[in-house]
N, C-alpha and C. Protein backbone atom coordinates (compact mmCIF):
# COMPACT_ATOMS: atom_id res chain seq x y z
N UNK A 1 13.03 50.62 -10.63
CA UNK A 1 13.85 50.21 -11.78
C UNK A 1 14.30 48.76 -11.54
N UNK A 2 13.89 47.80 -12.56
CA UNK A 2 14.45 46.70 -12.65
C UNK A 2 15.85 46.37 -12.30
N UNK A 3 16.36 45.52 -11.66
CA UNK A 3 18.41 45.12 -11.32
C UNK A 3 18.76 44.97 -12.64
N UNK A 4 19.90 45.21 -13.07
CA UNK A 4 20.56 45.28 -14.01
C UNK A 4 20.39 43.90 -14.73
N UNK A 5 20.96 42.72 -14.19
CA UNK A 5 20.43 41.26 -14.41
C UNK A 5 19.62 40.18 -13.49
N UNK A 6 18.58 40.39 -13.43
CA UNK A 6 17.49 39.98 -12.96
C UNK A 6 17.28 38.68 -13.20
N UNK A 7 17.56 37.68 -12.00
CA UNK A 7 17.70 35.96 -12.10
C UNK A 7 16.40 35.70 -11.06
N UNK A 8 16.08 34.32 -11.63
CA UNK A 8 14.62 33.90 -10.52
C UNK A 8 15.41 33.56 -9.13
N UNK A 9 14.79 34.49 -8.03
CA UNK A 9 15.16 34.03 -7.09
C UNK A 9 14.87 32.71 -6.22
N UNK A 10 14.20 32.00 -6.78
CA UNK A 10 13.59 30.58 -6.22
C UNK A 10 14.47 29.04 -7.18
N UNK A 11 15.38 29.87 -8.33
CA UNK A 11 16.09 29.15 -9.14
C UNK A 11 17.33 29.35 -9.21
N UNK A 12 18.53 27.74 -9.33
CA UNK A 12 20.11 28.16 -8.61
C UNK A 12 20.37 28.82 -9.90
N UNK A 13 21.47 29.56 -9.57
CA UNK A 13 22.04 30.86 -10.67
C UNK A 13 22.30 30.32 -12.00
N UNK A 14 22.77 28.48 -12.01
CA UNK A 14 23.07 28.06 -13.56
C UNK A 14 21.87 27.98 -14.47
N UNK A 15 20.77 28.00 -13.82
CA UNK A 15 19.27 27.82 -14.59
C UNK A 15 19.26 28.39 -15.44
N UNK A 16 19.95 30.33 -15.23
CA UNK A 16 19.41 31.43 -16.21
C UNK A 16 20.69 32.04 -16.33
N UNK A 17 21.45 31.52 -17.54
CA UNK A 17 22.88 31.67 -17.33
C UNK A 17 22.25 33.49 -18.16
N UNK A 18 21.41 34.01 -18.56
CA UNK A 18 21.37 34.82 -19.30
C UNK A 18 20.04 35.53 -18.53
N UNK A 19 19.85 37.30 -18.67
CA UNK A 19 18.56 38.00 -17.95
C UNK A 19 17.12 37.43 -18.29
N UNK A 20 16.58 37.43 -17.33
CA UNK A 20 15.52 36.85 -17.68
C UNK A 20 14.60 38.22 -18.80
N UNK A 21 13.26 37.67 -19.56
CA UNK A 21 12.72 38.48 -20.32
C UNK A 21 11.20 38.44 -19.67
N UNK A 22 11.57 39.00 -18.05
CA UNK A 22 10.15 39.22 -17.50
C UNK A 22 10.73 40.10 -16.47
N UNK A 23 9.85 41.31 -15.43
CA UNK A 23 10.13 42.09 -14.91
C UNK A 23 9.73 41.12 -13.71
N UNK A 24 10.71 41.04 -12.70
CA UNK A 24 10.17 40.77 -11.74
C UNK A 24 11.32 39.90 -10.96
N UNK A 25 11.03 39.40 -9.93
CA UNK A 25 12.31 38.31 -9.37
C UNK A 25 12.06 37.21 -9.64
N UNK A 26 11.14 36.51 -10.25
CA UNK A 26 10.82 34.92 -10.46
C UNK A 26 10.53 34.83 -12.07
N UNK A 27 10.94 33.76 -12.42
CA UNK A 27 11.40 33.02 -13.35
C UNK A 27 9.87 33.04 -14.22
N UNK A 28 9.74 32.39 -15.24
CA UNK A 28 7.90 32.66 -15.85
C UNK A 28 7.27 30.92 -15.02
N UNK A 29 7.94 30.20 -14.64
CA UNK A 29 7.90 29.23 -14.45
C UNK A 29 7.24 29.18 -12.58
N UNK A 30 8.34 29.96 -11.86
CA UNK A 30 8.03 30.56 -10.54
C UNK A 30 6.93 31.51 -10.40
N UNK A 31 7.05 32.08 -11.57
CA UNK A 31 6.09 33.70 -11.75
C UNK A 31 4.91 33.31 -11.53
N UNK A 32 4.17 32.37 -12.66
CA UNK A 32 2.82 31.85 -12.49
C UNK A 32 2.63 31.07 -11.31
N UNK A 33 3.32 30.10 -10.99
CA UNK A 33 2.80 29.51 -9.25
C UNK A 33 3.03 30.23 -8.50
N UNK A 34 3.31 31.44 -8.42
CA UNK A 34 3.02 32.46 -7.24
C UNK A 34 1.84 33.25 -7.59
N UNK A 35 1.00 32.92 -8.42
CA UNK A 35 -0.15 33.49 -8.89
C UNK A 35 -0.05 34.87 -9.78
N UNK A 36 1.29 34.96 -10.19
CA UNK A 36 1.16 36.71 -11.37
C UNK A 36 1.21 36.11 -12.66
N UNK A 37 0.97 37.02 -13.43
CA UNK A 37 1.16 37.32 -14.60
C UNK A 37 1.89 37.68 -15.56
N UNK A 38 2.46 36.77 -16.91
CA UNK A 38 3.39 37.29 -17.53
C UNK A 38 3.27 38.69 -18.14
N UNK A 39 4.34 39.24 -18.83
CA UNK A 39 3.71 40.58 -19.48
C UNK A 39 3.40 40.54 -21.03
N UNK A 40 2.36 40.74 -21.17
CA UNK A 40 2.07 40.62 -22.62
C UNK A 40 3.19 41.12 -23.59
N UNK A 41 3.26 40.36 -24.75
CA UNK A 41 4.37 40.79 -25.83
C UNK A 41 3.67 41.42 -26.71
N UNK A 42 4.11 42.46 -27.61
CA UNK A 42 3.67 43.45 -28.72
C UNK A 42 3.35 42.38 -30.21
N UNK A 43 1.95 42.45 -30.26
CA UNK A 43 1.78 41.74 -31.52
C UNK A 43 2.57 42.12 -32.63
N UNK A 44 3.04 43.08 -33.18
CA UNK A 44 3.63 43.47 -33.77
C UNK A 44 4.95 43.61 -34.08
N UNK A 45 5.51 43.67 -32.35
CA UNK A 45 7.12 44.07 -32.65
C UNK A 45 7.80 42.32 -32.81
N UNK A 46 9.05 42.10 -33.10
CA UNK A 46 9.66 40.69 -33.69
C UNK A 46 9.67 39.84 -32.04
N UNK A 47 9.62 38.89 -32.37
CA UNK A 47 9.23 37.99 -30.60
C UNK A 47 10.77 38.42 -30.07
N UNK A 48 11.33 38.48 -30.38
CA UNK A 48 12.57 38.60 -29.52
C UNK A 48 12.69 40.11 -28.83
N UNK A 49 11.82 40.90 -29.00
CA UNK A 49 11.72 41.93 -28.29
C UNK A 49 11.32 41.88 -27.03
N UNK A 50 11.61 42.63 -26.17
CA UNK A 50 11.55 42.86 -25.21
C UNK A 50 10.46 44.16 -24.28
N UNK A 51 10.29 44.50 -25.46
CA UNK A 51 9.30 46.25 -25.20
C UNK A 51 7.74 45.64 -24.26
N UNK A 52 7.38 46.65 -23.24
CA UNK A 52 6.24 45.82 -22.60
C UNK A 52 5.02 46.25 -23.69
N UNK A 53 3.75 45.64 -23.46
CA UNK A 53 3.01 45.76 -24.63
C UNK A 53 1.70 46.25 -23.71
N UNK A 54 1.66 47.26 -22.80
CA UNK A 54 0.44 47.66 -21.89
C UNK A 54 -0.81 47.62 -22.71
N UNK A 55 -0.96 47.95 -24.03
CA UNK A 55 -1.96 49.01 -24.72
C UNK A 55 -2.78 47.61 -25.40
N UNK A 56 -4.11 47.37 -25.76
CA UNK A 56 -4.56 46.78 -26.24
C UNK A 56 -4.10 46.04 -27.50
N UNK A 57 -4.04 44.98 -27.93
CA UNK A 57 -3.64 44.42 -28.72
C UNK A 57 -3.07 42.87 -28.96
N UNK A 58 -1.92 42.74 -28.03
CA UNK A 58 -1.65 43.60 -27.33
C UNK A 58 -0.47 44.01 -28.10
N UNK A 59 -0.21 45.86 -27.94
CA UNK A 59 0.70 46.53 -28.48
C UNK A 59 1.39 47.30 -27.50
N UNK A 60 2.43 47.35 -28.18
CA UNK A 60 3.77 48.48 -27.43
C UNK A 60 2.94 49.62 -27.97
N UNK A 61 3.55 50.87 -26.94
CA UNK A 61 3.22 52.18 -27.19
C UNK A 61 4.03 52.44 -28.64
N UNK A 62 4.64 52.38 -29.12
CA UNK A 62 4.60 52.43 -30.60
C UNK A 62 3.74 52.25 -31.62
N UNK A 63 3.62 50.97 -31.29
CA UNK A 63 2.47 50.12 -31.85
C UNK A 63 1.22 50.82 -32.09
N UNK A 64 0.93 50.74 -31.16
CA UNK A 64 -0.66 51.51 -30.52
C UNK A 64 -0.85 52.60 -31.01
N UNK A 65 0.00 53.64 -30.87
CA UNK A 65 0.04 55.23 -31.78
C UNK A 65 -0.07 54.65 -33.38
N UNK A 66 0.64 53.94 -34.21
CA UNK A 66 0.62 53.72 -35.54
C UNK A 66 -0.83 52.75 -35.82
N UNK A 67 -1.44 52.19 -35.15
CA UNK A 67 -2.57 51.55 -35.12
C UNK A 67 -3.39 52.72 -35.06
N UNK A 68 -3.45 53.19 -33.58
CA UNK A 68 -5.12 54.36 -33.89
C UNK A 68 -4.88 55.07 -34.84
N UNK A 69 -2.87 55.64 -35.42
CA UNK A 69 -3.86 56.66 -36.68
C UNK A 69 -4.15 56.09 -37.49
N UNK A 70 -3.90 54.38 -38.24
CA UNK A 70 -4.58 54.11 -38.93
C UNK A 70 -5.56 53.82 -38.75
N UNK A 71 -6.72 53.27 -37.56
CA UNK A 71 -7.90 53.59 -37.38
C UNK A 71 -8.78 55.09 -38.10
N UNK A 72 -8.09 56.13 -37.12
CA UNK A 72 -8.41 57.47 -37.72
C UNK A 72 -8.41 57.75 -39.01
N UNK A 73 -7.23 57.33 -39.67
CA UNK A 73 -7.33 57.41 -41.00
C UNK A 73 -8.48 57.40 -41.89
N UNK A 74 -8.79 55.92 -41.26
CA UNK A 74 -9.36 55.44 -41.73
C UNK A 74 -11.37 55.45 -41.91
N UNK A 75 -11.34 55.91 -40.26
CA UNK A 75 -12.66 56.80 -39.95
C UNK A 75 -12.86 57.39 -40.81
N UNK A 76 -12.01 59.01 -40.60
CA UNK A 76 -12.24 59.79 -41.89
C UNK A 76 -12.20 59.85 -43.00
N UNK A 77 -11.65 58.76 -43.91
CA UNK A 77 -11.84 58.62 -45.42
C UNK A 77 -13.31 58.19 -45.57
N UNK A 78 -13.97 57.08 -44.47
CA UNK A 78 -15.05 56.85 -44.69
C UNK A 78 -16.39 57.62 -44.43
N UNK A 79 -16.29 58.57 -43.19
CA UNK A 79 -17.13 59.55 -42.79
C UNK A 79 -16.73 61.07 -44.05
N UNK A 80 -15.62 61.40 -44.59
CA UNK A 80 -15.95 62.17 -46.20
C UNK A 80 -16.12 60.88 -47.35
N UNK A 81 -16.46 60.21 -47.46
CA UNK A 81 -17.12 59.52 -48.33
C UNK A 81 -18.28 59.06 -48.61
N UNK A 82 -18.88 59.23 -46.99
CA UNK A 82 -20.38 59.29 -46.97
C UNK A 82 -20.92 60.15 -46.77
N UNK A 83 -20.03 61.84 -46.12
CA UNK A 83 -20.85 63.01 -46.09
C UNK A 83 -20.73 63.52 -47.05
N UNK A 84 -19.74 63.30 -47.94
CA UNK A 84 -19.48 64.38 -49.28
C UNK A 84 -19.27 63.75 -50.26
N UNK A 85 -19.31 62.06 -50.36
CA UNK A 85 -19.71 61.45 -51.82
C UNK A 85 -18.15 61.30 -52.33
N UNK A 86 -17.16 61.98 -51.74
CA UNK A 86 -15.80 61.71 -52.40
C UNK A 86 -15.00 60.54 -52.39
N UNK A 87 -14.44 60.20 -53.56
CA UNK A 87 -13.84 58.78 -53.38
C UNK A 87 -12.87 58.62 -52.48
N UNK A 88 -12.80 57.14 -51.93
CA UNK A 88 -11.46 57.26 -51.41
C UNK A 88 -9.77 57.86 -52.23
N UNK A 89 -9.45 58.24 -51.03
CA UNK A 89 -8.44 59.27 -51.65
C UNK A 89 -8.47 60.52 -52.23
N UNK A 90 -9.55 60.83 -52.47
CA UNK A 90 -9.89 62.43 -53.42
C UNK A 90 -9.74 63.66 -51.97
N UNK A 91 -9.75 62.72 -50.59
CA UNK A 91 -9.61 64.22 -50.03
C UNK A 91 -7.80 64.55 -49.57
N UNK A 92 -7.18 63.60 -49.94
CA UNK A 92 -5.85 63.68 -49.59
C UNK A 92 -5.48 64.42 -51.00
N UNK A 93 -5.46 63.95 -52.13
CA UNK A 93 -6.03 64.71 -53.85
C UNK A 93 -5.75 66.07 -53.71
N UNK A 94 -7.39 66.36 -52.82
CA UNK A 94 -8.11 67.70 -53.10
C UNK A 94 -6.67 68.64 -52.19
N UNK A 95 -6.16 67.85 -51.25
CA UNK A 95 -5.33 68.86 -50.09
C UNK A 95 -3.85 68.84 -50.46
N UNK A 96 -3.14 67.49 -51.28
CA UNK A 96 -2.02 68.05 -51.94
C UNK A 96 -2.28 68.88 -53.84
N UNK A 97 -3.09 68.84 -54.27
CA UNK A 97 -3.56 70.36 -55.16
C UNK A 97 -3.73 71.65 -54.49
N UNK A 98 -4.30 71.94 -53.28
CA UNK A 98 -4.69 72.89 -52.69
C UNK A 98 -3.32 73.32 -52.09
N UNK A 99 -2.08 72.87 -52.21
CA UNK A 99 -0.73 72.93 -51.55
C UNK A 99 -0.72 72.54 -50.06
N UNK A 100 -1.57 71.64 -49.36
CA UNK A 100 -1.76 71.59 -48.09
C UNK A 100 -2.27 72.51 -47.13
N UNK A 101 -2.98 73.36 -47.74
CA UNK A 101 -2.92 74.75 -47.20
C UNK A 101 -4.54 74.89 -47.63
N UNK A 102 -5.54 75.78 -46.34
CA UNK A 102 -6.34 76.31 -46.67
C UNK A 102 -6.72 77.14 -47.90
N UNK A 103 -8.03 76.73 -48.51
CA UNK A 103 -7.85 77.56 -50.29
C UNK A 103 -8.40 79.09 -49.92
N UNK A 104 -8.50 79.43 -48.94
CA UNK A 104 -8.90 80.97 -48.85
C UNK A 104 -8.05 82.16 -48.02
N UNK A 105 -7.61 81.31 -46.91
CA UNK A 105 -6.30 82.39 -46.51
C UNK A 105 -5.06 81.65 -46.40
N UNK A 106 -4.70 80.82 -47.08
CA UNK A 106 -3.65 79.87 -47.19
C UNK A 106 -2.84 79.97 -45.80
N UNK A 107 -3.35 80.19 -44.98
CA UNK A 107 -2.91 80.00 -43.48
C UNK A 107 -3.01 78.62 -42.84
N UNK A 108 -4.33 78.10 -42.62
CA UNK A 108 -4.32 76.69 -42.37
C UNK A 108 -3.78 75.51 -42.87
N UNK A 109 -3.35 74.73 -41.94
CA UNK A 109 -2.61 73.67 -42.71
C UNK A 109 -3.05 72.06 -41.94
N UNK A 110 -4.15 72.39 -41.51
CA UNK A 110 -4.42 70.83 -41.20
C UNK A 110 -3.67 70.21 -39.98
N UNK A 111 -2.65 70.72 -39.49
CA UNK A 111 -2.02 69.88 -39.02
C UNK A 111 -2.96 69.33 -37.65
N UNK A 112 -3.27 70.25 -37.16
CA UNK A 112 -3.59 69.57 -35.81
C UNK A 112 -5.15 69.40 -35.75
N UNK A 113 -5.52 70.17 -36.66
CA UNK A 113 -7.38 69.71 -37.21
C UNK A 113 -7.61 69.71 -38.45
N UNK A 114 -7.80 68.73 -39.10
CA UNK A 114 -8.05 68.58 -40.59
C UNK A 114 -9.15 69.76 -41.18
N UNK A 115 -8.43 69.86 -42.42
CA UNK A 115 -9.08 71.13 -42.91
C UNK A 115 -10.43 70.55 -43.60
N UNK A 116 -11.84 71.33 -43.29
CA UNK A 116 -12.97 70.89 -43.31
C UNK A 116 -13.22 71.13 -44.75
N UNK A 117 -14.17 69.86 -45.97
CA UNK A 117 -14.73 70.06 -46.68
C UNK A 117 -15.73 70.99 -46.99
N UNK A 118 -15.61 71.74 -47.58
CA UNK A 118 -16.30 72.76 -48.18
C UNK A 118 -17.02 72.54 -49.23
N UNK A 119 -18.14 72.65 -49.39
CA UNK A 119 -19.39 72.39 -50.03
C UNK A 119 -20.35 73.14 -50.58
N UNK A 120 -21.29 73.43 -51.69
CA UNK A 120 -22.33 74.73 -51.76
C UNK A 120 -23.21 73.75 -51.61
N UNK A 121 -24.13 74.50 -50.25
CA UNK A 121 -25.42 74.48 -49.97
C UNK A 121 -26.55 74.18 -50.63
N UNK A 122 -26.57 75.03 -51.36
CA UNK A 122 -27.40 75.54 -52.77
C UNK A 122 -28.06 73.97 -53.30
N UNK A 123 -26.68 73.49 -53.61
CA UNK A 123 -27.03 72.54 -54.38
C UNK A 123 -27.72 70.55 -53.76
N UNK A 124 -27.52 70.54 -52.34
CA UNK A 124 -27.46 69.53 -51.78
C UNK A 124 -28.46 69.82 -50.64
N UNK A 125 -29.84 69.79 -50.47
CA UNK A 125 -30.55 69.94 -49.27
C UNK A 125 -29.96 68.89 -47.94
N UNK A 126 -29.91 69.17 -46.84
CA UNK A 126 -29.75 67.46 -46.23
C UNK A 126 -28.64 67.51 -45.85
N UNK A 127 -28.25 66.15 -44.94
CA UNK A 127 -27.04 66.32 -44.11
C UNK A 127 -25.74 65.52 -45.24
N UNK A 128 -26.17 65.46 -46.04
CA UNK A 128 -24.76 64.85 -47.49
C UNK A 128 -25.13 65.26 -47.97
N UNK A 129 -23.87 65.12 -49.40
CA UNK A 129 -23.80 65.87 -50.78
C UNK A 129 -23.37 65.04 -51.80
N UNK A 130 -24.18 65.38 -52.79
CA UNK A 130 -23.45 64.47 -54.15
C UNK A 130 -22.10 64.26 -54.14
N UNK A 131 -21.24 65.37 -53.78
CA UNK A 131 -19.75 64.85 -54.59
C UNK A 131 -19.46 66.28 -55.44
N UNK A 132 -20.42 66.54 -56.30
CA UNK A 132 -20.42 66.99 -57.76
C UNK A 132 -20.22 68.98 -56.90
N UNK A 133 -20.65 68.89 -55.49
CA UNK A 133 -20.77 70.91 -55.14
C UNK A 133 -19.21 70.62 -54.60
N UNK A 134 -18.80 69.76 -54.02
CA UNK A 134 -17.60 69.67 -53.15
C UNK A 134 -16.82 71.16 -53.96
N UNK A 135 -16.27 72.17 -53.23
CA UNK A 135 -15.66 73.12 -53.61
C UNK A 135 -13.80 73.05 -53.36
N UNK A 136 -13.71 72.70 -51.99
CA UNK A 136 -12.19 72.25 -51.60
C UNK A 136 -12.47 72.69 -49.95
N UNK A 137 -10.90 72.65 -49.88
CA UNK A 137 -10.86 72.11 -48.54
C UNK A 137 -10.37 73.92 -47.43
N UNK A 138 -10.90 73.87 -46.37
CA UNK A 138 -11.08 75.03 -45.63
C UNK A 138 -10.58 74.78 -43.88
N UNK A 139 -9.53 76.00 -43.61
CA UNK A 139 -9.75 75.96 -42.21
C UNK A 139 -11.16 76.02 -41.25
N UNK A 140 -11.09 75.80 -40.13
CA UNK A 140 -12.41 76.06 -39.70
C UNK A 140 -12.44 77.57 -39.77
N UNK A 141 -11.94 78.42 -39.29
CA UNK A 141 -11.97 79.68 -39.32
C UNK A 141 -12.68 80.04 -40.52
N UNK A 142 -12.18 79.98 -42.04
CA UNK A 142 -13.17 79.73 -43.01
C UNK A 142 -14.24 79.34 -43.20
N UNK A 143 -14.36 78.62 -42.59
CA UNK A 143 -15.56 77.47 -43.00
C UNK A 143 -16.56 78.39 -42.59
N UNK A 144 -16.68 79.07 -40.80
CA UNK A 144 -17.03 79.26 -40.11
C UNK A 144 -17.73 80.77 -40.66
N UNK A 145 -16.88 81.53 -41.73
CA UNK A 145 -17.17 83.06 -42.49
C UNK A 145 -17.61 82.19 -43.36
N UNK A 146 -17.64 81.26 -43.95
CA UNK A 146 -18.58 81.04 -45.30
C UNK A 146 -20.12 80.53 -44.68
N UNK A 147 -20.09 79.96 -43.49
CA UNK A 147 -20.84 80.02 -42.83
C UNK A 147 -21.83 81.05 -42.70
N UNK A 148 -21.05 82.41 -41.91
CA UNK A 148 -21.64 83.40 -41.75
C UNK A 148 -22.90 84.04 -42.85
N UNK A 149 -21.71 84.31 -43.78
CA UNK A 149 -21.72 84.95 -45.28
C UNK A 149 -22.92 84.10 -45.80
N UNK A 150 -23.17 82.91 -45.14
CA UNK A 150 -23.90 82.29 -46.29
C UNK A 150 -24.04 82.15 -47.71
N UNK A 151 -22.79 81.98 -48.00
CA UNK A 151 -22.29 82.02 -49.30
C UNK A 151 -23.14 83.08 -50.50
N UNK A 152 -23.23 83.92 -49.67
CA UNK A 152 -23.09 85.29 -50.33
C UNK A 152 -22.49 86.40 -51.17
N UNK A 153 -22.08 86.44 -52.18
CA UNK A 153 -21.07 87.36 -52.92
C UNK A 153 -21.25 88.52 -52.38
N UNK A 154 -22.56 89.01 -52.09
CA UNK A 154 -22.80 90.14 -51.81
C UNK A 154 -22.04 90.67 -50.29
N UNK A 155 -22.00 89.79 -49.47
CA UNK A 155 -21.10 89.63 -48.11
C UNK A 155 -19.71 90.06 -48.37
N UNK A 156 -19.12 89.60 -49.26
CA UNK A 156 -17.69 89.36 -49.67
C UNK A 156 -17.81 90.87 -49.97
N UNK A 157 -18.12 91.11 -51.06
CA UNK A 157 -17.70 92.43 -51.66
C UNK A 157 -17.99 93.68 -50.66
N UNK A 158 -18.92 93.72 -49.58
CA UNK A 158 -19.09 95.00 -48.91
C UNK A 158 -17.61 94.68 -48.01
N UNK A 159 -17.54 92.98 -47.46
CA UNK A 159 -15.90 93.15 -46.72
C UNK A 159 -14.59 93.82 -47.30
N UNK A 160 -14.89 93.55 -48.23
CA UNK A 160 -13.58 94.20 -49.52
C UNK A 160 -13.51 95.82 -49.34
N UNK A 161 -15.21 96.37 -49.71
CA UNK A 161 -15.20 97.30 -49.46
C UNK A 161 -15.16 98.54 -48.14
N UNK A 162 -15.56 98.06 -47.21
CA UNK A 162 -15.47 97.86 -45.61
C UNK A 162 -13.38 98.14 -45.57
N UNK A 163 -12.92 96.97 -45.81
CA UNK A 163 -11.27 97.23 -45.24
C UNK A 163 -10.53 98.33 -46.06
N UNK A 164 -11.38 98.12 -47.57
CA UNK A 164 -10.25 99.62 -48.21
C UNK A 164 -10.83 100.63 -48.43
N UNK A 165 -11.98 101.02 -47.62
CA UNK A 165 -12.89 102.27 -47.53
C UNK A 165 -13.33 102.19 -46.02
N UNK A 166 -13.11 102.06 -45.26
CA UNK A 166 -13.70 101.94 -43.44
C UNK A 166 -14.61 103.51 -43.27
N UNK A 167 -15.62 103.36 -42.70
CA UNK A 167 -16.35 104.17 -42.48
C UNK A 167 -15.85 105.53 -41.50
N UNK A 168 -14.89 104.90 -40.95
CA UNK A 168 -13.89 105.97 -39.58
C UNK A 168 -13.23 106.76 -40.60
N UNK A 169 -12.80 106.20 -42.01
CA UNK A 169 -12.13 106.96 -42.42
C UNK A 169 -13.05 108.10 -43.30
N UNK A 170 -13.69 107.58 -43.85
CA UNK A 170 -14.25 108.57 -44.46
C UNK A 170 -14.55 109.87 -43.49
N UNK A 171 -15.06 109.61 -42.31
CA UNK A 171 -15.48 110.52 -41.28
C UNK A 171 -14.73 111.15 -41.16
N UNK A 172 -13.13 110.87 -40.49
CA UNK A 172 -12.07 111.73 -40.53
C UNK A 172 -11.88 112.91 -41.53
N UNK A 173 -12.11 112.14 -42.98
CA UNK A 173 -11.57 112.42 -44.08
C UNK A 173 -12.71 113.75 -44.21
N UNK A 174 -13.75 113.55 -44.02
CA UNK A 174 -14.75 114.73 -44.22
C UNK A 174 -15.26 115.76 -43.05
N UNK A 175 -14.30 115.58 -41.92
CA UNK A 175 -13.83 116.52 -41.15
C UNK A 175 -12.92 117.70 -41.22
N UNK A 176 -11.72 117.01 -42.06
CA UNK A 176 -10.60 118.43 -42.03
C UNK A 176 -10.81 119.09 -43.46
């Protein structure tokens, strides 16, 4: 931990009537002819800050977190715009209509993995899609049974029928 007020030790005490704004015992003046390095300042934060700026940029860890998610952001508007043809913004759109929430078991909510575009097959051979099948937006868990199902109706309805008719039961049922 840095001394509370930290003066260049190679400079008399009236030099730096105030803490210096570098970690270390020498002055920026002393600092460099002893061969170190100042500490980078946060492009971002106001010069009179003081925050160290480790992270590329160079940015404070503040910084840096609000930068990559706008990177990310920004990835993904462009990677669903070229896999699924949607404009910018139509998938933020599609997910506050959908209530933020997966459109099939309204369980998912994106938070910690964005809920995957959902698409019919049918209509789009190939690794993109017009735009025009885009259906809405799906947990993976979903995605993963529409997957299965292969977008099958016929899938769906034996599940329907399967949970409110189970085969154990009937068996039971035509036992006693």
């Amino acid at each position: 931990m840095p001394p509370k007020n930290p003066r260049c030790k190679d400079c008399p005490p009236s030099k730096h009537p105030r803490p210096a704004p570098y970690p270390g015992p020498r002055c920026a003046s002393h600092h460099k002819a002893a061969g170190g390095e100042l500490p980078r300042q946060c492009k971002d934060c106001p010069p009179t800050s003081k925050r160290p700026a480790p992270h590329k940029g160079p940015r404070c860890t503040t910084h840096h977190r609000e930068a990559t998610k706008r990177r990310r952001d920004a990835a993904h508007e462009r990677r669903v715009g070229d896999t699924y043809g949607l404009a910018p913004g139509d998938y933020d759109k599609l997910y506050r209509l959908q209530g933020g929430r997966c459109a099939i078991c309204t369980r998912g909510k994106g938070i910690s993995r964005r809920l995957a575009v959902d698409h019919d097959h049918k209509c789009c051979a190939g690794t993109t899609s017009c735009g025009t099948c885009v259906r809405g937006l799906v947990c993976g868990r979903c995605n993963s049974m529409l997957g299965h199902a292969r977008d099958e109706l016929d899938f769906f309805i034996r599940a329907h029928r399967y949970l409110f008719s189970p085969p154990a039961r009937r068996l039971k049922g035509s036992e006693t």
